[in-house]
N, C-alpha and C. Protein backbone atom coordinates (compact mmCIF):
# COMPACT_ATOMS: atom_id res chain seq x y z
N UNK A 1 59.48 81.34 106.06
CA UNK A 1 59.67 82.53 105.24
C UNK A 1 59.88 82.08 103.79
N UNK A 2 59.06 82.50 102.86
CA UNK A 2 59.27 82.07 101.37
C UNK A 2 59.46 83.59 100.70
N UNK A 3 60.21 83.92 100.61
CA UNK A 3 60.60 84.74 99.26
C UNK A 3 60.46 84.81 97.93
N UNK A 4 60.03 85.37 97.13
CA UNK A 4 60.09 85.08 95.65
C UNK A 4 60.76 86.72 94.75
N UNK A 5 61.44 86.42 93.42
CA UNK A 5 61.28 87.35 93.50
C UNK A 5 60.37 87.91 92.03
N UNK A 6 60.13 89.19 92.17
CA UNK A 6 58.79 89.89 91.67
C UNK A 6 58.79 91.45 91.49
N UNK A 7 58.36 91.68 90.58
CA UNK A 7 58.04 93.72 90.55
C UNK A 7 57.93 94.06 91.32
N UNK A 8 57.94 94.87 92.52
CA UNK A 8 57.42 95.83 93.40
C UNK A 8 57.55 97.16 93.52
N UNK A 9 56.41 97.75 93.64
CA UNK A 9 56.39 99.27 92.92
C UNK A 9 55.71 100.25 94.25
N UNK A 10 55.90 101.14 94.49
CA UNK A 10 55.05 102.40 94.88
C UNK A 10 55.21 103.89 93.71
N UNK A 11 54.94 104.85 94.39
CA UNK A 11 54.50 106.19 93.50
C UNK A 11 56.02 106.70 93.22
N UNK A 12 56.99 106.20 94.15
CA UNK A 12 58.34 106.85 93.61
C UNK A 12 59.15 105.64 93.14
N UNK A 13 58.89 104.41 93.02
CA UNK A 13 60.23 103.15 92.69
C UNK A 13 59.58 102.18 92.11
N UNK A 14 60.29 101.22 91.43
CA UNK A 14 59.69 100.33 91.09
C UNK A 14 61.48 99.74 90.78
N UNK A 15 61.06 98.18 91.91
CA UNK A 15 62.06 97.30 92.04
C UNK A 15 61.54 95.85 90.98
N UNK A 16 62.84 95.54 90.00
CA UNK A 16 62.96 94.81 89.10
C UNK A 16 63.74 93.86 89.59
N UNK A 17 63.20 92.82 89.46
CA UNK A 17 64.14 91.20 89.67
C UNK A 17 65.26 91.33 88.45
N UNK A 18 66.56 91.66 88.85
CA UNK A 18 67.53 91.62 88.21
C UNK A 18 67.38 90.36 87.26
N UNK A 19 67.78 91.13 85.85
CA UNK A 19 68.06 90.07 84.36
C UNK A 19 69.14 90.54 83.76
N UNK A 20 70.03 89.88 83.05
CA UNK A 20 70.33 90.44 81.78
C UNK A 20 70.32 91.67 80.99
N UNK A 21 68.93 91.82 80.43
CA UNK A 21 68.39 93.14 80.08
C UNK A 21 69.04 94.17 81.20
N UNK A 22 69.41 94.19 81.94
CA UNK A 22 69.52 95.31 82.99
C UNK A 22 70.86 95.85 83.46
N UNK A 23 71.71 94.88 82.40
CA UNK A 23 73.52 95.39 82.62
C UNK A 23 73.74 96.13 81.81
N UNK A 24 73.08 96.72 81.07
CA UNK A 24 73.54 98.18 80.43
C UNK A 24 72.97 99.24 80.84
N UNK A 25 71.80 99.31 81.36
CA UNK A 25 70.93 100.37 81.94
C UNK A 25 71.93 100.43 83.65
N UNK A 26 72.62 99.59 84.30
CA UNK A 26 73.10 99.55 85.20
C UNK A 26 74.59 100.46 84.75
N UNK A 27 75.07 99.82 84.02
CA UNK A 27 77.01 100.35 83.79
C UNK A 27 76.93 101.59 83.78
N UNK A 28 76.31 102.71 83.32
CA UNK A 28 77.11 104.03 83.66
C UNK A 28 76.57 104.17 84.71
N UNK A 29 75.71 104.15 85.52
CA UNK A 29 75.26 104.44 87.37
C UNK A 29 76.74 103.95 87.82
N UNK A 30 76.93 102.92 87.62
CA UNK A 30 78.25 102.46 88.74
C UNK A 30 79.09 102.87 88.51
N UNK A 31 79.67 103.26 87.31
CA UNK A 31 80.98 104.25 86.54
C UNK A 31 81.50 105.07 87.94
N UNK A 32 81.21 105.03 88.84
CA UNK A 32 81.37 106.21 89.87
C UNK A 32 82.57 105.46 90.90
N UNK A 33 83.78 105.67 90.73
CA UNK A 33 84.77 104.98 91.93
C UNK A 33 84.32 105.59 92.95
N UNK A 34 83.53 106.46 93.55
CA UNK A 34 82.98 107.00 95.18
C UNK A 34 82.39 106.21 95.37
N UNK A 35 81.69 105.41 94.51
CA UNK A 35 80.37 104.15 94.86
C UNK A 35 81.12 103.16 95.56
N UNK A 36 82.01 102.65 95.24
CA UNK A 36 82.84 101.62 95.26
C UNK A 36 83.63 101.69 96.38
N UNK A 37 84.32 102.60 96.82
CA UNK A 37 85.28 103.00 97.70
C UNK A 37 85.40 102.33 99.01
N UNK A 38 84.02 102.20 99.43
CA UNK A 38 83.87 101.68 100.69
C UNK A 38 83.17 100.06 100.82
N UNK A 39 83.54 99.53 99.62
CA UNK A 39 82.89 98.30 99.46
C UNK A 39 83.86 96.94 99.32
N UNK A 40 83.23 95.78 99.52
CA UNK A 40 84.35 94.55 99.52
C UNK A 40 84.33 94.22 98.07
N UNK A 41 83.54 94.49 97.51
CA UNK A 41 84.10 94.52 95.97
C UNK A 41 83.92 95.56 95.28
N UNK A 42 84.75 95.49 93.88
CA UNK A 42 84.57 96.81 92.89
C UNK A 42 83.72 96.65 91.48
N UNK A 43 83.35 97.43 91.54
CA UNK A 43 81.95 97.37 90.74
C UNK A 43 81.81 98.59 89.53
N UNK A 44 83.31 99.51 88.87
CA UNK A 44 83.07 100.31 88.29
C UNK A 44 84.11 99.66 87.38
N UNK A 45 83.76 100.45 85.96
CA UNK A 45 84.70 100.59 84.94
C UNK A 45 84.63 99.00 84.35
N UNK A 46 86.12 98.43 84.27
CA UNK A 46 86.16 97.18 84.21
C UNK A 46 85.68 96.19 85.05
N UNK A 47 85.43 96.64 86.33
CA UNK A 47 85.31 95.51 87.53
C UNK A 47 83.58 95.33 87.29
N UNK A 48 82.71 96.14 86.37
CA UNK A 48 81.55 96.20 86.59
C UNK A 48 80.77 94.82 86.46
N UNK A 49 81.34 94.34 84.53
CA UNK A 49 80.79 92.72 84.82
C UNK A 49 81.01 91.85 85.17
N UNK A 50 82.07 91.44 85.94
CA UNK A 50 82.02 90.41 87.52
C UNK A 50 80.97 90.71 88.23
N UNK A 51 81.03 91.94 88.55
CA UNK A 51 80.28 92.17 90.04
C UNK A 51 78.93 92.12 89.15
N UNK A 52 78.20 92.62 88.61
CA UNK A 52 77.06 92.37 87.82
C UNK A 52 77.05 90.77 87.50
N UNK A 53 77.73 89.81 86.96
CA UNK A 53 77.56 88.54 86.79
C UNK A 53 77.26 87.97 88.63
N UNK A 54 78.15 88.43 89.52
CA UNK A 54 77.79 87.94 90.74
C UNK A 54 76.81 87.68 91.06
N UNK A 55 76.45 89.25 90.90
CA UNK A 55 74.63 89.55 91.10
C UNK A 55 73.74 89.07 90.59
N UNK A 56 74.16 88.67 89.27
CA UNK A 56 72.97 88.06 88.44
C UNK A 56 73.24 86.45 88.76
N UNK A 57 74.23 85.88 88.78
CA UNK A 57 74.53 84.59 88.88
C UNK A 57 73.45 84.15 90.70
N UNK A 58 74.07 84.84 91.70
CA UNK A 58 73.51 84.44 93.00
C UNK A 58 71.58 84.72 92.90
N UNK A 59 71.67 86.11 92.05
CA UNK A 59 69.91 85.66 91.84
C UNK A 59 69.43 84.61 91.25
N UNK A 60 70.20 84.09 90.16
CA UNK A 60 69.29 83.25 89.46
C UNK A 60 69.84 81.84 90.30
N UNK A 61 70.67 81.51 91.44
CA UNK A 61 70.65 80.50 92.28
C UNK A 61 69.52 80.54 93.24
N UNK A 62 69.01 81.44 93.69
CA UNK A 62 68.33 81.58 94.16
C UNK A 62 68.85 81.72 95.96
N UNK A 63 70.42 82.57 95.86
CA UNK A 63 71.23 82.62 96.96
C UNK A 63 70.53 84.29 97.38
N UNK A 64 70.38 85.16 96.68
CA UNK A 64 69.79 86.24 97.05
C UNK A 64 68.76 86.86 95.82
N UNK A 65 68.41 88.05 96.38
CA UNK A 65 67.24 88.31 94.93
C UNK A 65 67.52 90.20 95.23
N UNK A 66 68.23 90.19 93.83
CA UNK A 66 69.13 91.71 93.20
C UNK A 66 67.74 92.43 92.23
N UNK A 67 67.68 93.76 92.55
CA UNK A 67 66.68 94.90 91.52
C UNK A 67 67.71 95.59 91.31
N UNK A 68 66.87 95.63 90.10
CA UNK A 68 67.33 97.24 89.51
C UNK A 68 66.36 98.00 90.34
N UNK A 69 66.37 99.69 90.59
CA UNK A 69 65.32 100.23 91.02
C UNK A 69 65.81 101.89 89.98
N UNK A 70 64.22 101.37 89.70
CA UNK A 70 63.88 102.38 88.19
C UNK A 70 63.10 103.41 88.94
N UNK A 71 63.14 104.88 88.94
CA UNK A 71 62.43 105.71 89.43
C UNK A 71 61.35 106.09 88.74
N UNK A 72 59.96 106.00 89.04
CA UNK A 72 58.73 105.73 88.68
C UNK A 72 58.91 106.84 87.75
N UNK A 73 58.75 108.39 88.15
CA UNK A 73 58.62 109.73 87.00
C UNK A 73 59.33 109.89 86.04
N UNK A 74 59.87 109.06 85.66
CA UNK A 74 60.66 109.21 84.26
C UNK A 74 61.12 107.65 83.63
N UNK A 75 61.03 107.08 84.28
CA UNK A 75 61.43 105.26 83.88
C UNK A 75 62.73 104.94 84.12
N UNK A 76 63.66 106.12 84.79
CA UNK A 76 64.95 105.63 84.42
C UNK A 76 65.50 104.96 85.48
N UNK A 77 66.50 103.87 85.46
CA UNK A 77 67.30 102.87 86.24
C UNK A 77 67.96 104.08 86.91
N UNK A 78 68.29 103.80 88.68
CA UNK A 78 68.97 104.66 89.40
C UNK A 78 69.48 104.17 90.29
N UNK A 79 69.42 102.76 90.53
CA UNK A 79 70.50 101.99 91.06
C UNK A 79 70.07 100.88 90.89
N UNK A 80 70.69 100.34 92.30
CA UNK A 80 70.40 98.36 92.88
C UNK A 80 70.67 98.17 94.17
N UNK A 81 69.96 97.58 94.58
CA UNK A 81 69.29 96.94 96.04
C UNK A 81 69.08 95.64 96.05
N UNK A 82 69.32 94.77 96.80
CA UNK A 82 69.03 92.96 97.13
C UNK A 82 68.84 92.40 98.30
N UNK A 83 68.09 91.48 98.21
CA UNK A 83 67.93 90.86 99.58
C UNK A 83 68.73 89.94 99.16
N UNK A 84 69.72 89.82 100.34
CA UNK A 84 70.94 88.63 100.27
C UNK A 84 70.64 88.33 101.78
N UNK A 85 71.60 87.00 102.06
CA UNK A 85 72.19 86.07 103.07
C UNK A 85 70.52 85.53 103.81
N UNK A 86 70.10 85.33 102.27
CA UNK A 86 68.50 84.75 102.79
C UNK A 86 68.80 83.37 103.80
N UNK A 87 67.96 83.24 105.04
CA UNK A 87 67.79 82.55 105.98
C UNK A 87 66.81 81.92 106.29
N UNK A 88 65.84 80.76 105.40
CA UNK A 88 64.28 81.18 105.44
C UNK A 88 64.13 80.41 106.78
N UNK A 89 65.17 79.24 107.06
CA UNK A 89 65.45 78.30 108.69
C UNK A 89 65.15 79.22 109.80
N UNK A 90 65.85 80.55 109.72
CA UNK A 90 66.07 81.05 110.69
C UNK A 90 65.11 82.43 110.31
N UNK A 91 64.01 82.83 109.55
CA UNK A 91 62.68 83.61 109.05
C UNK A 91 63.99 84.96 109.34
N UNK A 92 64.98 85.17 108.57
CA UNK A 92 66.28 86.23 108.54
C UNK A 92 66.77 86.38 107.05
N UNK A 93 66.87 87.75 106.43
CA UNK A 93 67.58 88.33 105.69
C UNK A 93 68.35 89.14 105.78
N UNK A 94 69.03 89.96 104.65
CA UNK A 94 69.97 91.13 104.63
C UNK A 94 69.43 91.85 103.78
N UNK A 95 69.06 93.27 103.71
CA UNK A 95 68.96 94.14 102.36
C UNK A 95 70.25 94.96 102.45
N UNK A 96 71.03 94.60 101.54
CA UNK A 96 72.53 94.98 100.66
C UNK A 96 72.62 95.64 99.29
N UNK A 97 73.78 95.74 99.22
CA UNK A 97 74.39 96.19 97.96
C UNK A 97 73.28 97.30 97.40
N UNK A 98 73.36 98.17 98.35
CA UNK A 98 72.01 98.85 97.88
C UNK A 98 73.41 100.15 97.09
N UNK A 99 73.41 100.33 96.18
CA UNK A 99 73.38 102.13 95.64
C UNK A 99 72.65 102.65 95.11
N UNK A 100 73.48 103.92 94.19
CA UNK A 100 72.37 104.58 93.94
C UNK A 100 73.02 105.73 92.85
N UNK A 101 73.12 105.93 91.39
CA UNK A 101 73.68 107.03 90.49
C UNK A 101 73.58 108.53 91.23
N UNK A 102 74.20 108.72 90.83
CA UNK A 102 73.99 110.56 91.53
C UNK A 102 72.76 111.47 91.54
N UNK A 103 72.14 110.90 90.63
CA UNK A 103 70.96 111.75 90.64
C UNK A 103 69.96 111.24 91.19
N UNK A 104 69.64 110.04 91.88
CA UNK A 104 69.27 109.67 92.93
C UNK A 104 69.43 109.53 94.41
N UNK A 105 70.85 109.86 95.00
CA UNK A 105 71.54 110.10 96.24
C UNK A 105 70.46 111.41 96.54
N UNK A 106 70.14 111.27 97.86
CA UNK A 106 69.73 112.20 98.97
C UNK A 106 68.30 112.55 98.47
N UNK A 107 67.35 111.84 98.03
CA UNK A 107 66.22 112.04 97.49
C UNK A 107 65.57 110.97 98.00
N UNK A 108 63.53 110.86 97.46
CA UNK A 108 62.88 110.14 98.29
C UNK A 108 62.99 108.57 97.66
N UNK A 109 63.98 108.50 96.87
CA UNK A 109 64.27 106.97 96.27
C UNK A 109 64.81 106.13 96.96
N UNK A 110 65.63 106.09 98.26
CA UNK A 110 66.39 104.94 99.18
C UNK A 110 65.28 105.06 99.90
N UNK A 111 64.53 106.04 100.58
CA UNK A 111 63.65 105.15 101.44
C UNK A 111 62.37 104.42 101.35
N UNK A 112 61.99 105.21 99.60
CA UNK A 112 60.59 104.46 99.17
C UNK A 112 61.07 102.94 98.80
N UNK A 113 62.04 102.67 98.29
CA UNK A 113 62.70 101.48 97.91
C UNK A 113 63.14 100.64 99.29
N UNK A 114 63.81 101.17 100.65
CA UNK A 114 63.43 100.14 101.97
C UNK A 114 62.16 100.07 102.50
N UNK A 115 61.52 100.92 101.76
CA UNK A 115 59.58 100.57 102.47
C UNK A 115 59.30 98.91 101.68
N UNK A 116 59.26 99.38 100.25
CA UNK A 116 58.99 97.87 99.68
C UNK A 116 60.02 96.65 100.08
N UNK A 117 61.50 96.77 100.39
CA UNK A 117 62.05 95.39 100.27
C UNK A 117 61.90 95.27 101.80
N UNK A 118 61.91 96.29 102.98
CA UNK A 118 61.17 95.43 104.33
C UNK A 118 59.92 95.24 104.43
N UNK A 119 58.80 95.69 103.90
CA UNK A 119 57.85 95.32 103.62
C UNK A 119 57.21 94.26 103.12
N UNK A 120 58.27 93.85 102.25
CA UNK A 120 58.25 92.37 101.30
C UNK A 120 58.87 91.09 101.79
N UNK A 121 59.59 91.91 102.91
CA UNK A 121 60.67 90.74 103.44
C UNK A 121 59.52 90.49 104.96
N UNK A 122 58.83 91.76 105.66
CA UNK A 122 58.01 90.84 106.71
C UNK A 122 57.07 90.39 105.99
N UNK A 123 56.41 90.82 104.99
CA UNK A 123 54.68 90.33 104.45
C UNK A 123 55.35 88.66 103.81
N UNK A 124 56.72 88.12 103.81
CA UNK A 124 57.15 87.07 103.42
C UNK A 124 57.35 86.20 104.48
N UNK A 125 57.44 86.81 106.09
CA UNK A 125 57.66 85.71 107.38
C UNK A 125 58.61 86.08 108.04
N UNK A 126 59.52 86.78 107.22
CA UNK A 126 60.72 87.46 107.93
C UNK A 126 60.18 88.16 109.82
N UNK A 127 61.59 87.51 110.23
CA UNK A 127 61.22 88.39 111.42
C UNK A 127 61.95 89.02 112.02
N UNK A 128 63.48 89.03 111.27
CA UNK A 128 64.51 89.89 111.45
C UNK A 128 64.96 90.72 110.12
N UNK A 129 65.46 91.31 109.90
CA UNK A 129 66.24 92.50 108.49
C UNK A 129 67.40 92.65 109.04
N UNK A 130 68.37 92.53 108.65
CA UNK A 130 70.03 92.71 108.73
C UNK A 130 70.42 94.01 107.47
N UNK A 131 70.90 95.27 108.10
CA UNK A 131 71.37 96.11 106.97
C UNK A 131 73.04 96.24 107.68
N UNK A 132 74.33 96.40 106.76
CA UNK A 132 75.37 96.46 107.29
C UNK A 132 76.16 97.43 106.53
N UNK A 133 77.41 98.22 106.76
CA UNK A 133 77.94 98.95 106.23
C UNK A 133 79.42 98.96 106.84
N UNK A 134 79.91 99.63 105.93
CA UNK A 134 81.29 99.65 106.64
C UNK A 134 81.78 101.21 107.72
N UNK A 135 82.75 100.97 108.42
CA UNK A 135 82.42 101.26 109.89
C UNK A 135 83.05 102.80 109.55
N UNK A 136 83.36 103.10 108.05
CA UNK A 136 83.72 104.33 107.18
C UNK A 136 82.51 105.29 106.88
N UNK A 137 81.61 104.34 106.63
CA UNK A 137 80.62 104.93 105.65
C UNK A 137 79.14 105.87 106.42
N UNK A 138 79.60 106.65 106.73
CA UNK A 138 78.78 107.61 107.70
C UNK A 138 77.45 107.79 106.49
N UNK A 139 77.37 108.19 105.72
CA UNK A 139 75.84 108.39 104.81
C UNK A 139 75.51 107.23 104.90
N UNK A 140 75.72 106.16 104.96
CA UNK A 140 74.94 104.82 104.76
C UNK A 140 74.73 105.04 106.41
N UNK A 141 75.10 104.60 107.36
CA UNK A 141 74.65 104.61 108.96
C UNK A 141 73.85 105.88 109.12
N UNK A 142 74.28 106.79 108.67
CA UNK A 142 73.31 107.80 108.51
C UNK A 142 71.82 107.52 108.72
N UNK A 143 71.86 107.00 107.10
CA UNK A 143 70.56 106.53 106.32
C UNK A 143 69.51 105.60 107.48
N UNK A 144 70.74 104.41 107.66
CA UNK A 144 70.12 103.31 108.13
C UNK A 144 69.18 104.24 109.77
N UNK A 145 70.10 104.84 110.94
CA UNK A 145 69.39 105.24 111.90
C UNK A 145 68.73 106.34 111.54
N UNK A 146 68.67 107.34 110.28
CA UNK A 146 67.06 108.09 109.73
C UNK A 146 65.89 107.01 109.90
N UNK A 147 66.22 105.86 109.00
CA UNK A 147 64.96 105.18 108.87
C UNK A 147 64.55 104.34 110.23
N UNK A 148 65.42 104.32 111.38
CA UNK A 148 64.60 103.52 112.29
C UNK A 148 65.31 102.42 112.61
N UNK A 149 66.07 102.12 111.84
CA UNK A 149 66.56 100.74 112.25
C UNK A 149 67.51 100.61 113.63
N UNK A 150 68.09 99.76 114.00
CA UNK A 150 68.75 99.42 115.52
C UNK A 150 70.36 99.53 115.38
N UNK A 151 71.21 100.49 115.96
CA UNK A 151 72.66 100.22 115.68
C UNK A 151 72.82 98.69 117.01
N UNK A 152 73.21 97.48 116.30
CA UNK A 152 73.71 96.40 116.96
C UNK A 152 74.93 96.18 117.26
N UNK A 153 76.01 96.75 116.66
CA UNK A 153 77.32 96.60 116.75
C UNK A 153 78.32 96.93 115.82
N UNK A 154 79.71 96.02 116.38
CA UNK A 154 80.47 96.57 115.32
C UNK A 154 81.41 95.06 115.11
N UNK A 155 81.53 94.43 113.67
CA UNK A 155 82.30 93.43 113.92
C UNK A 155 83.82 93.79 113.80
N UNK A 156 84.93 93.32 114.55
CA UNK A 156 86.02 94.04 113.60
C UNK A 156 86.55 93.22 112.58
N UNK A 157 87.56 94.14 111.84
CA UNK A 157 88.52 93.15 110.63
C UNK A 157 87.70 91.87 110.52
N UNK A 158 86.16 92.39 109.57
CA UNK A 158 85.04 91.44 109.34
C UNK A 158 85.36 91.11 107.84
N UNK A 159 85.63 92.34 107.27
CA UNK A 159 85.83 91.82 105.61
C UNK A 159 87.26 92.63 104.98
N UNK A 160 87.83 92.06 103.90
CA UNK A 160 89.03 92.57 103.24
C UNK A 160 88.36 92.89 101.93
N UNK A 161 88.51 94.36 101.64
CA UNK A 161 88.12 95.09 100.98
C UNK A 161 88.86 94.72 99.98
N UNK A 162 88.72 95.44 98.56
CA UNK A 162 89.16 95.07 97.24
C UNK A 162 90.52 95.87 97.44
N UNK A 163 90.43 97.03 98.30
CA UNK A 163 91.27 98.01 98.41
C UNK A 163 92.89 97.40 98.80
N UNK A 164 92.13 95.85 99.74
CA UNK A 164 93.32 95.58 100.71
C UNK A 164 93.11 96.36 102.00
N UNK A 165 92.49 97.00 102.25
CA UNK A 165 92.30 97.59 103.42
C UNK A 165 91.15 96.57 104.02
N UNK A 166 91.12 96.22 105.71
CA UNK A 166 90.26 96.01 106.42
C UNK A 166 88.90 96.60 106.71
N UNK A 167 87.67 96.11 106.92
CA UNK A 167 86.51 96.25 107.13
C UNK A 167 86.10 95.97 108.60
N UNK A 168 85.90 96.84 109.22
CA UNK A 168 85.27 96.66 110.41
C UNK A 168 83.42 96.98 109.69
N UNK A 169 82.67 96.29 109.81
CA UNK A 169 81.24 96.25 109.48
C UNK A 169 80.39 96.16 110.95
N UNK A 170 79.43 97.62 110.56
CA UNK A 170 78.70 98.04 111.69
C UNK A 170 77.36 97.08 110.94
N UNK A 171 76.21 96.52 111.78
CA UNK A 171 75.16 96.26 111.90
C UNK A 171 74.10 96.50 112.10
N UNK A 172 73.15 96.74 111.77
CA UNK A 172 71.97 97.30 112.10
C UNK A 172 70.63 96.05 111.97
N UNK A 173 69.99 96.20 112.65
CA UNK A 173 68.85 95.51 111.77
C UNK A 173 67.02 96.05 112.48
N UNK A 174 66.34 95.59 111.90
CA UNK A 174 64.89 95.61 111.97
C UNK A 174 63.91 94.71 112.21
N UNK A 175 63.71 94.20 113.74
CA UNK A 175 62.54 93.16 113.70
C UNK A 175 61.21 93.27 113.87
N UNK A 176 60.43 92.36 113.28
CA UNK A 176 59.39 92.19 113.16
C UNK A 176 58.43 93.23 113.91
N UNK A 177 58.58 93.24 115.24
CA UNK A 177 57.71 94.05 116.21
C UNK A 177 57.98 95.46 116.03
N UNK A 178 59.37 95.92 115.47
CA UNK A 178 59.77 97.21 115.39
C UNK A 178 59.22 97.47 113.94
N UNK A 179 58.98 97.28 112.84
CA UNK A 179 58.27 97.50 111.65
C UNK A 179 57.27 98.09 111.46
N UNK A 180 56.11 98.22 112.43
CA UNK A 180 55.21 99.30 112.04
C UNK A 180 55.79 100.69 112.26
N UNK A 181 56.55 101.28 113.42
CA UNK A 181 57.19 101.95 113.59
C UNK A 181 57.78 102.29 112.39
N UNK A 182 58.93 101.66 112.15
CA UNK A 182 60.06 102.05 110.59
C UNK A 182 59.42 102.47 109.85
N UNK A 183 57.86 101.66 109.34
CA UNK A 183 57.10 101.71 108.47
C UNK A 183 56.76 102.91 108.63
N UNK A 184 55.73 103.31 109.59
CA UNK A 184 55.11 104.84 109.83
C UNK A 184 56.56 105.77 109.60
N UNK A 185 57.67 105.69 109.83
CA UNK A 185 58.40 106.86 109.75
C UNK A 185 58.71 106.89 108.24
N UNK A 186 59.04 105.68 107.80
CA UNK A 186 59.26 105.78 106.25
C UNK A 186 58.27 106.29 105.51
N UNK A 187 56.91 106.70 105.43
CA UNK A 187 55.60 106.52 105.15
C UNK A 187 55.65 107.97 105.27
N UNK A 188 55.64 108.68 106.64
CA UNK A 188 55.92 110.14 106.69
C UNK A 188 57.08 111.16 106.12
N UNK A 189 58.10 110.14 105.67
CA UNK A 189 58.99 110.79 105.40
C UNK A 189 59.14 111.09 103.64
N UNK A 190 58.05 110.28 102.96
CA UNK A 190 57.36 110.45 101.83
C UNK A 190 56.42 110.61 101.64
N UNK A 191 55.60 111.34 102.08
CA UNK A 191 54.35 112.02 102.54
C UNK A 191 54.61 113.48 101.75
């Protein structure tokens, strides 16, 4: 599995290899403590450039690969999405840290944006997708079994939140053989 990362676009998204250039077009999207709430780190207000240096620091290691995702009809930045806990030994990723500003929540932008990064991640060798959430976050599990993917489990007291509160993290993922499937439903569901 070789990964790189690169533009990738359809008629509603277009995913940017996180730079620099892209921490100001990012800071007021995350301004939102609801974003944050259910996450192991905090990512609004002051906490924004850590967590933005994270992101940018582990992309440019080449530990995961972070977009901006700009919504095609108007140009504007409306969140971020990454393939992290790349595995190329084991042909395994994660697509994470996905959000999304408010005016992109519940629209055809999260799933045209998991068409391209599982799309990119099997047309790369991948033969598993790992998506995870916390065992709170009903719109994200939501999301994940809309699009197809597999509920696998539940880890408990997996991560310690910024909150101090415990993380039990549910699992999901998407392999190889199950992908045309996901694909066709994602495909119809932006149709």
């Amino acid at each position: 599995m070789i990964i790189t990362p690169q533009i990738r676009e359809n008629a509603i998204v277009r995913l940017e290899p996180l730079t620099e250039a892209h921490r100001e077009a990012l800071r007021p999207l995350a301004d939102e403590a609801e974003l944050w709430a259910l996450t192991s780190l905090r990512g609004d207000g002051p906490h924004f450039d850590a967590w933005f240096n994270l992101m940018l620091g582990n992309t440019q290691a080449g530990t995961q690969i972070s977009h901006l995702v700009r919504r095609q009809s108007d140009g504007a930045a409306v969140g971020h999405s990454a393939w992290l806990s790349l595995a190329p030994e084991h042909k395994r990723l994660e697509i994470g840290w996905t959000w999304y500003g408010q005016t992109a929540r519940g629209t055809a932008i999260n799933p045209a944006a998991k068409l391209l990064l599982l799309g990119g991640a099997f047309e790369a060798g991948a033969e598993r997708v790992e998506l995870k959430t916390h065992h709170l976050n009903a719109r994200s599990q939501a999301a994940m079994t809309k699009m197809g993917a597999t509920r696998e489990g539940t880890l408990r007291r997996h991560l310690l939140c910024w909150t101090g509160e415990w993380r039990d993290t549910v699992f999901f993922s998407v392999l190889r053989q199950e992908w045309p499937g996901v694909k066709a439903g994602l495909e119809a569901r932006l149709a």
